[in-house]
C-alpha atoms as a PDB file:
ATOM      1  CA  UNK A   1       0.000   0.000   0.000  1.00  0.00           C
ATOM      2  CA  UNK A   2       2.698   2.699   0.977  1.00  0.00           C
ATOM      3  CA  UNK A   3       4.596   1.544  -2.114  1.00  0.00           C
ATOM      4  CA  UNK A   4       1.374   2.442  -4.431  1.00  0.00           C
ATOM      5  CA  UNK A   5       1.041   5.444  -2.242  1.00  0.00           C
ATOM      6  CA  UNK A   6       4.392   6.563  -2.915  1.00  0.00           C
ATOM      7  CA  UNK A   7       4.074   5.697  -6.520  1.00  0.00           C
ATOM      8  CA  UNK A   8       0.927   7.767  -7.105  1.00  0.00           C
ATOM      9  CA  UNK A   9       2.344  10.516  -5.334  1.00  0.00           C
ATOM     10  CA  UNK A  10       5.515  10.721  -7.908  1.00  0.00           C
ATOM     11  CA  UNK A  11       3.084  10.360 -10.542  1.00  0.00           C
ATOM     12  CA  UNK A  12       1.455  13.379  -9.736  1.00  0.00           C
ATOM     13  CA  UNK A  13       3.888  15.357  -9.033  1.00  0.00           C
ATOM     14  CA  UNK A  14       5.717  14.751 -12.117  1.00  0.00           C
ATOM     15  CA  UNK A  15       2.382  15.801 -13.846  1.00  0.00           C
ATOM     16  CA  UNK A  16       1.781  18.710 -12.100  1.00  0.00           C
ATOM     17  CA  UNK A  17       5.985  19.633 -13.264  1.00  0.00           C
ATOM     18  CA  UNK A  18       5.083  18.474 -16.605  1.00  0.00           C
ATOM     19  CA  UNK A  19       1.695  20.921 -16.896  1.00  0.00           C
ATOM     20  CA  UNK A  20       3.711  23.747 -15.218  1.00  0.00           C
ATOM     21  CA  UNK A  21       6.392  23.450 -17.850  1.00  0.00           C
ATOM     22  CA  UNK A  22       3.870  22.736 -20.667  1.00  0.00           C
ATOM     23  CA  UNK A  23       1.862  26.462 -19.979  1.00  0.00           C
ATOM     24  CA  UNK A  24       5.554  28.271 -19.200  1.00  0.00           C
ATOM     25  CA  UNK A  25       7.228  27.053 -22.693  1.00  0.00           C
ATOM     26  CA  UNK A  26       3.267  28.216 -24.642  1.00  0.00           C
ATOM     27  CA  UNK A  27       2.201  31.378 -26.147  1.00  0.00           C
ATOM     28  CA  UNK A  28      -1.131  31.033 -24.082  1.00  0.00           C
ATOM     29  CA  UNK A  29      -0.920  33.993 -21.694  1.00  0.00           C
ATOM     30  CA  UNK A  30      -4.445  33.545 -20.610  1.00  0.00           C
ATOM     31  CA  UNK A  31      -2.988  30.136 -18.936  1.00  0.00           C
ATOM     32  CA  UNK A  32      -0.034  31.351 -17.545  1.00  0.00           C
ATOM     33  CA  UNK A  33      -2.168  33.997 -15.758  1.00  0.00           C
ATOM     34  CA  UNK A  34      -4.193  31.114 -14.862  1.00  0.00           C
ATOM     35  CA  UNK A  35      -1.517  28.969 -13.659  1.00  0.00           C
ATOM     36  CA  UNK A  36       0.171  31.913 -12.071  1.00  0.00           C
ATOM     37  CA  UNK A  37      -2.189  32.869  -9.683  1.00  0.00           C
ATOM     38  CA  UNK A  38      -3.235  29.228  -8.643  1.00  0.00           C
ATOM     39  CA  UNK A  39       0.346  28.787  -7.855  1.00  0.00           C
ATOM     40  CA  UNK A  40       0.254  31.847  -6.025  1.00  0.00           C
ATOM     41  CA  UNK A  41      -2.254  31.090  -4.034  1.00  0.00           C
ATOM     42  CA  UNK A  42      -0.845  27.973  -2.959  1.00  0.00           C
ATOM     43  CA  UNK A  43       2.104  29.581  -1.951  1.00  0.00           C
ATOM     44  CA  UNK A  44       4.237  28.693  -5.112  1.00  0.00           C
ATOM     45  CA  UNK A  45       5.538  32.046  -5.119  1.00  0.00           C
ATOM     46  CA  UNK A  46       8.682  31.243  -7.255  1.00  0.00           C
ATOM     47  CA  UNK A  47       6.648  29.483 -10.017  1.00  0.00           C
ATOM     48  CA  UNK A  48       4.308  31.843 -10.157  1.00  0.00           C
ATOM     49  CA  UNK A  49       6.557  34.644 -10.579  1.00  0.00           C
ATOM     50  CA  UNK A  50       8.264  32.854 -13.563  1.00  0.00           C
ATOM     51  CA  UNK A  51       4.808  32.884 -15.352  1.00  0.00           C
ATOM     52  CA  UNK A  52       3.913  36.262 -14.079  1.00  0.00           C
ATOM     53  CA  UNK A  53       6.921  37.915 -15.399  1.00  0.00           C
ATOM     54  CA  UNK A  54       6.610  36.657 -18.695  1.00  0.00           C
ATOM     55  CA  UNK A  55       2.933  37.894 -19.429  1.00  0.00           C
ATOM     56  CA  UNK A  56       3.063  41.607 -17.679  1.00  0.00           C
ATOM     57  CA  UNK A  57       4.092  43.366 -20.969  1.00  0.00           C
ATOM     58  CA  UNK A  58       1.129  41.763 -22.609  1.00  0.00           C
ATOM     59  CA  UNK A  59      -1.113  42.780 -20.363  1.00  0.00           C
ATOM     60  CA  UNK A  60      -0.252  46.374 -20.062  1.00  0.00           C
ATOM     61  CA  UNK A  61      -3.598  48.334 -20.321  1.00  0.00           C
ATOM     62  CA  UNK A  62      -5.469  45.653 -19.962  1.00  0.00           C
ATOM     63  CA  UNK A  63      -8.447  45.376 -16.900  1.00  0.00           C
ATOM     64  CA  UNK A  64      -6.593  42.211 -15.834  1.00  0.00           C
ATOM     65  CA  UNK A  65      -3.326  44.462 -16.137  1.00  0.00           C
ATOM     66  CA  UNK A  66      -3.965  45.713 -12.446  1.00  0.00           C
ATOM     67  CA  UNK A  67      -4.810  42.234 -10.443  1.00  0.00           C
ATOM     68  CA  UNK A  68      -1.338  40.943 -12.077  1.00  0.00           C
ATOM     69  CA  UNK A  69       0.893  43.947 -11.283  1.00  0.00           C
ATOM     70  CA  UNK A  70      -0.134  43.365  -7.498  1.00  0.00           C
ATOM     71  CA  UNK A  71       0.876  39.523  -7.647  1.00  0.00           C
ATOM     72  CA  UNK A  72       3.439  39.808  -9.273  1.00  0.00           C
ATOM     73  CA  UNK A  73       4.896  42.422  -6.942  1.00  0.00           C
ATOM     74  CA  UNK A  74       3.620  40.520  -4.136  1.00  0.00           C
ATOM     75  CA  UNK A  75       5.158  37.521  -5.335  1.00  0.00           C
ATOM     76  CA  UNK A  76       8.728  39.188  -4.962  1.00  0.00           C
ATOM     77  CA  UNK A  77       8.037  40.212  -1.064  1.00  0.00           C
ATOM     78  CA  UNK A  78       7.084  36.755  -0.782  1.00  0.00           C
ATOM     79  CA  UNK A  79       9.973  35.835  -2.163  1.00  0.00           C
ATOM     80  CA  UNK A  80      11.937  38.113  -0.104  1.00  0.00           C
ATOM     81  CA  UNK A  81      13.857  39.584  -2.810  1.00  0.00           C
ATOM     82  CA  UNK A  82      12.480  43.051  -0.972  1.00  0.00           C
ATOM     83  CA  UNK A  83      14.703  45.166  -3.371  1.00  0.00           C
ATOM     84  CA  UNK A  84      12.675  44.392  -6.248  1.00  0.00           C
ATOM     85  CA  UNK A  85       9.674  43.955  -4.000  1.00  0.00           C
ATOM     86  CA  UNK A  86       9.977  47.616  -3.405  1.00  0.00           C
ATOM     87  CA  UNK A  87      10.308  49.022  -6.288  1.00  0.00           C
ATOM     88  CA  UNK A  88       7.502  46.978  -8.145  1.00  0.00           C
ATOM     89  CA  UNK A  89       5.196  48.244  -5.848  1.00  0.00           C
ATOM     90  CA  UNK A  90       6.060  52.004  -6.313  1.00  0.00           C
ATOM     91  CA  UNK A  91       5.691  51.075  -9.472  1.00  0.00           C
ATOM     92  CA  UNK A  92       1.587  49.344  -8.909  1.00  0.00           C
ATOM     93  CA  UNK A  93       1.061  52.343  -6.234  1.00  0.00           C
ATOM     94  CA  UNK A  94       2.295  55.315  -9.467  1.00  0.00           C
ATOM     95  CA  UNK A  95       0.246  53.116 -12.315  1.00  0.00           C
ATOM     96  CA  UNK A  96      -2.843  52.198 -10.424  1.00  0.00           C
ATOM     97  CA  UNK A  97      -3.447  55.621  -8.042  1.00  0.00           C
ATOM     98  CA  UNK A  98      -7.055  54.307  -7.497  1.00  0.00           C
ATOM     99  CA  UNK A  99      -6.925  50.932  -6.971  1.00  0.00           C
ATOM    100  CA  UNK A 100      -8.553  49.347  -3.613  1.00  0.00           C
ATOM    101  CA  UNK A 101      -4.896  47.659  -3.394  1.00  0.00           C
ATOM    102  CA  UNK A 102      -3.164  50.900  -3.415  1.00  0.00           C
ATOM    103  CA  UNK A 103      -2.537  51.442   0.756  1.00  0.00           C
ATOM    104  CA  UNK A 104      -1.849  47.867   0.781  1.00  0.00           C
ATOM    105  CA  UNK A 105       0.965  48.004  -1.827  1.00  0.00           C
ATOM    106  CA  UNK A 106       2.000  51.194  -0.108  1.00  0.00           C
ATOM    107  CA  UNK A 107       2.734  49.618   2.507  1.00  0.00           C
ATOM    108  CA  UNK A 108       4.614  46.289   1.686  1.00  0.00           C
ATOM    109  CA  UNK A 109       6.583  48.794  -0.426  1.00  0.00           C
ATOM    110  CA  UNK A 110       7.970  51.117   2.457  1.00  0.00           C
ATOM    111  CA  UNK A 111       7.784  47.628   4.407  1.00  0.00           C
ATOM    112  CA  UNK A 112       9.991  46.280   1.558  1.00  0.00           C
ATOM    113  CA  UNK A 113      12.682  49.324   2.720  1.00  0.00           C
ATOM    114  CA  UNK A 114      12.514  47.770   6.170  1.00  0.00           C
ATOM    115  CA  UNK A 115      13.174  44.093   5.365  1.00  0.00           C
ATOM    116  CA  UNK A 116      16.249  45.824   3.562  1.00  0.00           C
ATOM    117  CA  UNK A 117      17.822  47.702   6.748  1.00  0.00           C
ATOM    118  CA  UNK A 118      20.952  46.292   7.738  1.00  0.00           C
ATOM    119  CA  UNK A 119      22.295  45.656  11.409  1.00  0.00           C
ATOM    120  CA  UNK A 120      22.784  48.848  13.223  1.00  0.00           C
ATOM    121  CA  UNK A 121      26.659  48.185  13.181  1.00  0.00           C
ATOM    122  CA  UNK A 122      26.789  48.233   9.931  1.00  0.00           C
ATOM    123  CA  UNK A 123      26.120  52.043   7.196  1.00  0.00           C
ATOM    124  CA  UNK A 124      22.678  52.765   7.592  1.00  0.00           C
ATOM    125  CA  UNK A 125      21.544  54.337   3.797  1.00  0.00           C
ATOM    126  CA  UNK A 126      19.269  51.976   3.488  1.00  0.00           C
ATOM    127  CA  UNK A 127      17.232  52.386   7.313  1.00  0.00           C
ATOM    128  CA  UNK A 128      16.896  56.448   6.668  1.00  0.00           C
ATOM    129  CA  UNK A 129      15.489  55.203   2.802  1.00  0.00           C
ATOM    130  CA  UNK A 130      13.299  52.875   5.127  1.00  0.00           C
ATOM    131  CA  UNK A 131      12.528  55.446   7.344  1.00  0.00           C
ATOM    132  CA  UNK A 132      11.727  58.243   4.647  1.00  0.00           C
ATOM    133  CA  UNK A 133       9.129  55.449   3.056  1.00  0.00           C
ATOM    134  CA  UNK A 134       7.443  54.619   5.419  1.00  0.00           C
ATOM    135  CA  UNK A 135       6.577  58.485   6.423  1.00  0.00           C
ATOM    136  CA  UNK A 136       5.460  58.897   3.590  1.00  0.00           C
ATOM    137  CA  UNK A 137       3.420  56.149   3.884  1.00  0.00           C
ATOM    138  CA  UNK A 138       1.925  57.568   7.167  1.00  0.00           C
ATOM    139  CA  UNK A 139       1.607  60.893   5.370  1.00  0.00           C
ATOM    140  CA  UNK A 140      -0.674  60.112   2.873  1.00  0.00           C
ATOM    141  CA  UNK A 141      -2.360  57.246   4.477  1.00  0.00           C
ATOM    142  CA  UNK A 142      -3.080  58.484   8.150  1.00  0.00           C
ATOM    143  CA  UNK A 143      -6.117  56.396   8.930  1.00  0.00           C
ATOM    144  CA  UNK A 144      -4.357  53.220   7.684  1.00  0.00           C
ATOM    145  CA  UNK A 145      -5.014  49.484   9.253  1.00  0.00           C
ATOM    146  CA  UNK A 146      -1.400  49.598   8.507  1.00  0.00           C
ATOM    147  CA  UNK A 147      -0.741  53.062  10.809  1.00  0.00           C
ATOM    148  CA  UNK A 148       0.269  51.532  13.851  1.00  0.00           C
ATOM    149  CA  UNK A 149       2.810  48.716  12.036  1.00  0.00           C
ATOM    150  CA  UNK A 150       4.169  51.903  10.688  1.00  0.00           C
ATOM    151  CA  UNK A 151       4.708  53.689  13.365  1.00  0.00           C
ATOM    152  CA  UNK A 152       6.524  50.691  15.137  1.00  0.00           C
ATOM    153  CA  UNK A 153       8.900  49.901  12.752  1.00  0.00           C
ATOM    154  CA  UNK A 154       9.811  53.901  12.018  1.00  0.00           C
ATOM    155  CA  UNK A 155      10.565  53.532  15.937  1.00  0.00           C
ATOM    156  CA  UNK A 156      12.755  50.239  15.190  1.00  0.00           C
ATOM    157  CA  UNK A 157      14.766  51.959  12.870  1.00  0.00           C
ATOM    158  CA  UNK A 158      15.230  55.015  14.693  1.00  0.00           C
ATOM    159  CA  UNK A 159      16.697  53.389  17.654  1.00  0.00           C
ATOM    160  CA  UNK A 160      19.051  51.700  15.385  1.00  0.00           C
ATOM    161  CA  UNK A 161      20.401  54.688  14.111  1.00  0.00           C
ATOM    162  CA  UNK A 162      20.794  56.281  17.815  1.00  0.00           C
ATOM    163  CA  UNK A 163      22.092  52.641  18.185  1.00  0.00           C
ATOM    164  CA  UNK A 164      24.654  53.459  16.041  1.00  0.00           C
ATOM    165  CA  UNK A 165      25.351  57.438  16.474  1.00  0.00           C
ATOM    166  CA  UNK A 166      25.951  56.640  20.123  1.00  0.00           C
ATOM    167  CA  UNK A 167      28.355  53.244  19.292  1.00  0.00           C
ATOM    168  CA  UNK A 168      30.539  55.616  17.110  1.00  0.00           C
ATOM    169  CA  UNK A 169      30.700  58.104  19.789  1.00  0.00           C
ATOM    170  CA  UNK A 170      31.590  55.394  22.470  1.00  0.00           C
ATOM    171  CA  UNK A 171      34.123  54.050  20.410  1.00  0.00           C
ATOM    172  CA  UNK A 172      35.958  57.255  20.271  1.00  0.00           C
ATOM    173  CA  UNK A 173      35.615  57.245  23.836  1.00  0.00           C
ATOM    174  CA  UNK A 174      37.168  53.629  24.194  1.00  0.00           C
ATOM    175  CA  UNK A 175      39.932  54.534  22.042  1.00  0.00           C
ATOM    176  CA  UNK A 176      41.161  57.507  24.055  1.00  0.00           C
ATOM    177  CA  UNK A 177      39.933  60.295  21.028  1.00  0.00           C
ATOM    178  CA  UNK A 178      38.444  62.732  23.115  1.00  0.00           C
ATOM    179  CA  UNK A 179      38.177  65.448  21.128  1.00  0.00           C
ATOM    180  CA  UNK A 180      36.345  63.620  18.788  1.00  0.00           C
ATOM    181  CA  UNK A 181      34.272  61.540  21.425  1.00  0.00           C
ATOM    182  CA  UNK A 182      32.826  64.870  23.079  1.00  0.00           C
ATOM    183  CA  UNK A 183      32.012  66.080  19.712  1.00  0.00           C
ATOM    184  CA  UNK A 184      30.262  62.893  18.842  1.00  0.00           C
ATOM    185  CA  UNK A 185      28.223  62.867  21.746  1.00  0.00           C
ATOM    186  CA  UNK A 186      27.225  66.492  21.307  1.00  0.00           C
ATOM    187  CA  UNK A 187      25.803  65.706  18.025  1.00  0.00           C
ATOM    188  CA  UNK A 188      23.920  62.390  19.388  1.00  0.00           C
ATOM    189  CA  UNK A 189      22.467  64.318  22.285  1.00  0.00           C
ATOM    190  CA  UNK A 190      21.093  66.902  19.675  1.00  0.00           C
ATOM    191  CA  UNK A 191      19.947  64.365  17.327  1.00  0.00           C
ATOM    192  CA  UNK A 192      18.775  62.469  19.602  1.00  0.00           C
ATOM    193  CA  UNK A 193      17.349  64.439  22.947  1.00  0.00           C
ATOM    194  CA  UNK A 194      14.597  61.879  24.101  1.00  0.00           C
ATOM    195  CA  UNK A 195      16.696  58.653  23.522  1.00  0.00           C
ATOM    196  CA  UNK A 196      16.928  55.822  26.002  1.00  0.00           C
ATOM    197  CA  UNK A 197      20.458  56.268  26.204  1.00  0.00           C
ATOM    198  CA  UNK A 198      20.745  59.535  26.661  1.00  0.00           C
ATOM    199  CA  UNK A 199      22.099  59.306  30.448  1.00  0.00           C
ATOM    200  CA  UNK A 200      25.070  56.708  29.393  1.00  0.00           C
ATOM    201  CA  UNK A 201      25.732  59.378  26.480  1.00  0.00           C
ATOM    202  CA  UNK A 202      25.950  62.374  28.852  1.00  0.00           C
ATOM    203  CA  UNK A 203      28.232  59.747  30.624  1.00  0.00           C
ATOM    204  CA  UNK A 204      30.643  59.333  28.527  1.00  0.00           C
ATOM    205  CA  UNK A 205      31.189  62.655  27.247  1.00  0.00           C
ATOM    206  CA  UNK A 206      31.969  64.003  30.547  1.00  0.00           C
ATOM    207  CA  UNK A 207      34.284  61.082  30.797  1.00  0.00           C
ATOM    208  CA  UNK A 208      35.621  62.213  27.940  1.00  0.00           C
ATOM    209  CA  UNK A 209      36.217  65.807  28.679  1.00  0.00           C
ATOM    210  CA  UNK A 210      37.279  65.298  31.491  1.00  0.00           C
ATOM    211  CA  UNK A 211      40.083  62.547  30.805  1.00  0.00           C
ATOM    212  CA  UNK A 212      40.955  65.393  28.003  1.00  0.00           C
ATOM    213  CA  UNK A 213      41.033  68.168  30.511  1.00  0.00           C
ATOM    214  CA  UNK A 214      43.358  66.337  33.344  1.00  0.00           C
ATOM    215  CA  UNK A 215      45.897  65.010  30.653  1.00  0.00           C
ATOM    216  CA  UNK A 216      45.525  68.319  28.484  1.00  0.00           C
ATOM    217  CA  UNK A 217      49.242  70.827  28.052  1.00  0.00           C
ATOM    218  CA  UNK A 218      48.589  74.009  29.749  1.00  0.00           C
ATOM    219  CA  UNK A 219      48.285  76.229  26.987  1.00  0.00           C
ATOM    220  CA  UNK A 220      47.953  76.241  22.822  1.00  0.00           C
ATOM    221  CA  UNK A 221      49.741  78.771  20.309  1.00  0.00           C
ATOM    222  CA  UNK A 222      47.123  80.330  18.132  1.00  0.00           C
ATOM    223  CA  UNK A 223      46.446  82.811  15.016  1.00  0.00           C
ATOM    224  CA  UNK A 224      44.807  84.706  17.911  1.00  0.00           C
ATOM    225  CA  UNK A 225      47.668  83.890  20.429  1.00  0.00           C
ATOM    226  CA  UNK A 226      47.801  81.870  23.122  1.00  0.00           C
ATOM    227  CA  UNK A 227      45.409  80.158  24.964  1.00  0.00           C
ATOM    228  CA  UNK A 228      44.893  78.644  28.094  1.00  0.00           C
ATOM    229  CA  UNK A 229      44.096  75.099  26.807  1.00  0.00           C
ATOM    230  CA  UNK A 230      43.808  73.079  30.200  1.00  0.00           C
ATOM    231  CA  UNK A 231      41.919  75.896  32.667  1.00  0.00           C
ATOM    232  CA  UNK A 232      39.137  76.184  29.171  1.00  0.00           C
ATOM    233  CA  UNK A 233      39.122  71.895  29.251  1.00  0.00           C
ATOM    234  CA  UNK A 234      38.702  71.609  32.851  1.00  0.00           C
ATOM    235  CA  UNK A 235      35.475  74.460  32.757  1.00  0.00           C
ATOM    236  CA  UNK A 236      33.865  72.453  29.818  1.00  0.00           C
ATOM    237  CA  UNK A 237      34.135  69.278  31.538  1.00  0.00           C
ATOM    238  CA  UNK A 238      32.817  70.760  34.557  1.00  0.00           C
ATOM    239  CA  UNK A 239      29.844  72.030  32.659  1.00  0.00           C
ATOM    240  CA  UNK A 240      29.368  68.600  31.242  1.00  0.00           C
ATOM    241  CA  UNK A 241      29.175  67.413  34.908  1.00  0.00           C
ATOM    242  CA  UNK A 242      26.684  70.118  36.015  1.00  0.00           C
ATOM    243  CA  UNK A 243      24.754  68.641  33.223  1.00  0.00           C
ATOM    244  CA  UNK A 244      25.388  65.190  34.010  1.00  0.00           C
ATOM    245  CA  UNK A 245      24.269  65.438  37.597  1.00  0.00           C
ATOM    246  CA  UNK A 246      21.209  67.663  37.177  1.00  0.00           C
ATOM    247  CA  UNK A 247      19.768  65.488  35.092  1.00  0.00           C
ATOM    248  CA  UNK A 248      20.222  61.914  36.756  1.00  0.00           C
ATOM    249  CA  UNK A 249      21.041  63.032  40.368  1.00  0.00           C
ATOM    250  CA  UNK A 250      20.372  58.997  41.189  1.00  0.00           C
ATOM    251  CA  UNK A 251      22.404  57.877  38.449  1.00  0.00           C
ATOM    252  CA  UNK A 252      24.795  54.382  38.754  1.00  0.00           C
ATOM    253  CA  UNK A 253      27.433  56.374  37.374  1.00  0.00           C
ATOM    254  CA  UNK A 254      26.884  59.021  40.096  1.00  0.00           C
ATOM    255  CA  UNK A 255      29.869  58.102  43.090  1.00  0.00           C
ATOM    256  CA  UNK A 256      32.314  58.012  39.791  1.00  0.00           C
ATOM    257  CA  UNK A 257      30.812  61.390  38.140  1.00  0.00           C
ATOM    258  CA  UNK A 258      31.548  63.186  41.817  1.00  0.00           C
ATOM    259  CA  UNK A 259      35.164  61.622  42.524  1.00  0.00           C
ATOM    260  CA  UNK A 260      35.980  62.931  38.736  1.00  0.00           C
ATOM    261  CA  UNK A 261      34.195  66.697  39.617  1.00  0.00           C
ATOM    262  CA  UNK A 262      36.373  66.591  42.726  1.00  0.00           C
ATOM    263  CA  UNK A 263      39.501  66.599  40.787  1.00  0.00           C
ATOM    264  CA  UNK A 264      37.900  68.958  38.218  1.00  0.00           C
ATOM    265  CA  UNK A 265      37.593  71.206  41.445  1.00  0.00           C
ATOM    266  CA  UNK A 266      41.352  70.742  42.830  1.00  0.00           C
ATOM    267  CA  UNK A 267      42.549  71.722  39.489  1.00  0.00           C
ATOM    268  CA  UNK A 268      40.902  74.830  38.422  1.00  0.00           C
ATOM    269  CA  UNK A 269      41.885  76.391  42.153  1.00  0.00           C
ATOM    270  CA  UNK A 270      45.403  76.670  40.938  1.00  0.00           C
ATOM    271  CA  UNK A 271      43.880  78.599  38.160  1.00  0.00           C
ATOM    272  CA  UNK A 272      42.485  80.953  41.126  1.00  0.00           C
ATOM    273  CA  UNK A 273      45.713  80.916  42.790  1.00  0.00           C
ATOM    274  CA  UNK A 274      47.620  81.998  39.813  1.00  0.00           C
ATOM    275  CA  UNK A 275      45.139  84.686  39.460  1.00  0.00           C
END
């Protein structure tokens, strides 16, 4: 019995690959529609994007034209090949501005953009392309089922780009660049002013500044003349401080942040007792 089973099983398999390659070799394009979509619909996405592709010139301004373009861009998110997913559907949402698919293919497009954003370690082009779709989707469709999937992954990718803004900064930071570390973290703190890691940021650029003010020469030859390098160091980083503590007075950072202000303190006296 199993044997017969397995026999008739083969049997119609190898029919089914026999009809498929019968209708994709013919000139029929009403079967490879057909075809197409029933293998579409049975999740034969690769198959029936093989058929699809080879009928959508033919059925360019045709009522049938607008049903196809959507499975066949469908097809490629299914596929996962999200690059051409993407563009496909920018292409069914700019040809077919009235269809009842439009917000649908809107927003598997911009979704497409998402699928396509990178680890946050890595250059980030394509999660502020992401990001731009998908506002745009929100834009024009603000009452959309879709609205509050939008919304989530715009957050997603946002974090992954503070994710990275703050990793660059801390890496200056780890690899004793100051200058460049409290510059960094300026910018993220701008950028970024509600972020969850705002506290560790305002952290580490006071650690910064202020491992650049204690191990900073005294003073720096300028076009404008000299200037008192180390006393203008050890003000910023006490500034930094001021900032640190007033915002997270119950911070775990807070014993360290003191001991470090402390030192900030003992050195800018001798400024005051040079003065």
């Amino acid at each position: 019995m199993k044997r017969f089973l397995y026999i008739l099983i083969t049997i119609t398999l190898l029919s089914s690959c026999s009809e498929y390659q019968k209708v994709l070799k013919n000139e029929d394009i009403a079967a490879k529609f057909k075809m197409g979509e029933e293998l579409y619909n049975e999740g034969k996405f690769a198959k029936a994007n093989k058929l699809f592709a080879q009928i959508v010139p033919n059925y360019r301004g045709k009522p049938q034209a607008e049903k196809l373009m959507y499975l066949y861009s469908n097809s490629f998110y299914k596929m996962k090949d999200y690059y051409t997913a993407g563009y496909q559907f920018e292409r069914f949402a700019s040809s077919y501005p009235k269809s009842e698919k439009l917000e649908e293919a809107s927003f598997l497009g911009a979704k497409s953009y998402y699928m396509l954003s990178p680890a946050y370690t890595k250059d980030q082009k394509e999660t502020k392309a992401a990001i731009e779709k998908l506002q745009d989707f929100i834009n024009l469709f603000p009452e959309s089922e879709y609205l509050s999937e939008a919304n989530k992954l715009v957050k997603e990718l946002d974090f992954k780009l503070e994710k990275k803004a703050f990793s660059i900064a801390k890496q200056y930071n780890t690899i004793s660049d100051y200058p460049a570390s409290v510059k960094s973290f300026d910018n993220f703190l701008f950028d970024f002013p509600g972020s969850t890691l705002r506290e560790e940021a305002l952290f580490l650029r006071f650690d910064s500044a202020y491992k650049l003010a204690v191990n900073s020469i005294e003073y720096k030859n300028t076009p404008n003349g000299i200037v008192p390098l180390k006393k203008n160091r050890l003000e910023q980083a006490k500034e930094f401080y001021t900032a640190f503590k007033k915002a997270y007075t119950n911070s775990k950072h807070i014993e360290e942040v003191n001991e470090m202000a402390l030192v900030l303190d003992e050195e800018l006296k001798k400024y005051s007792t040079k003065s």
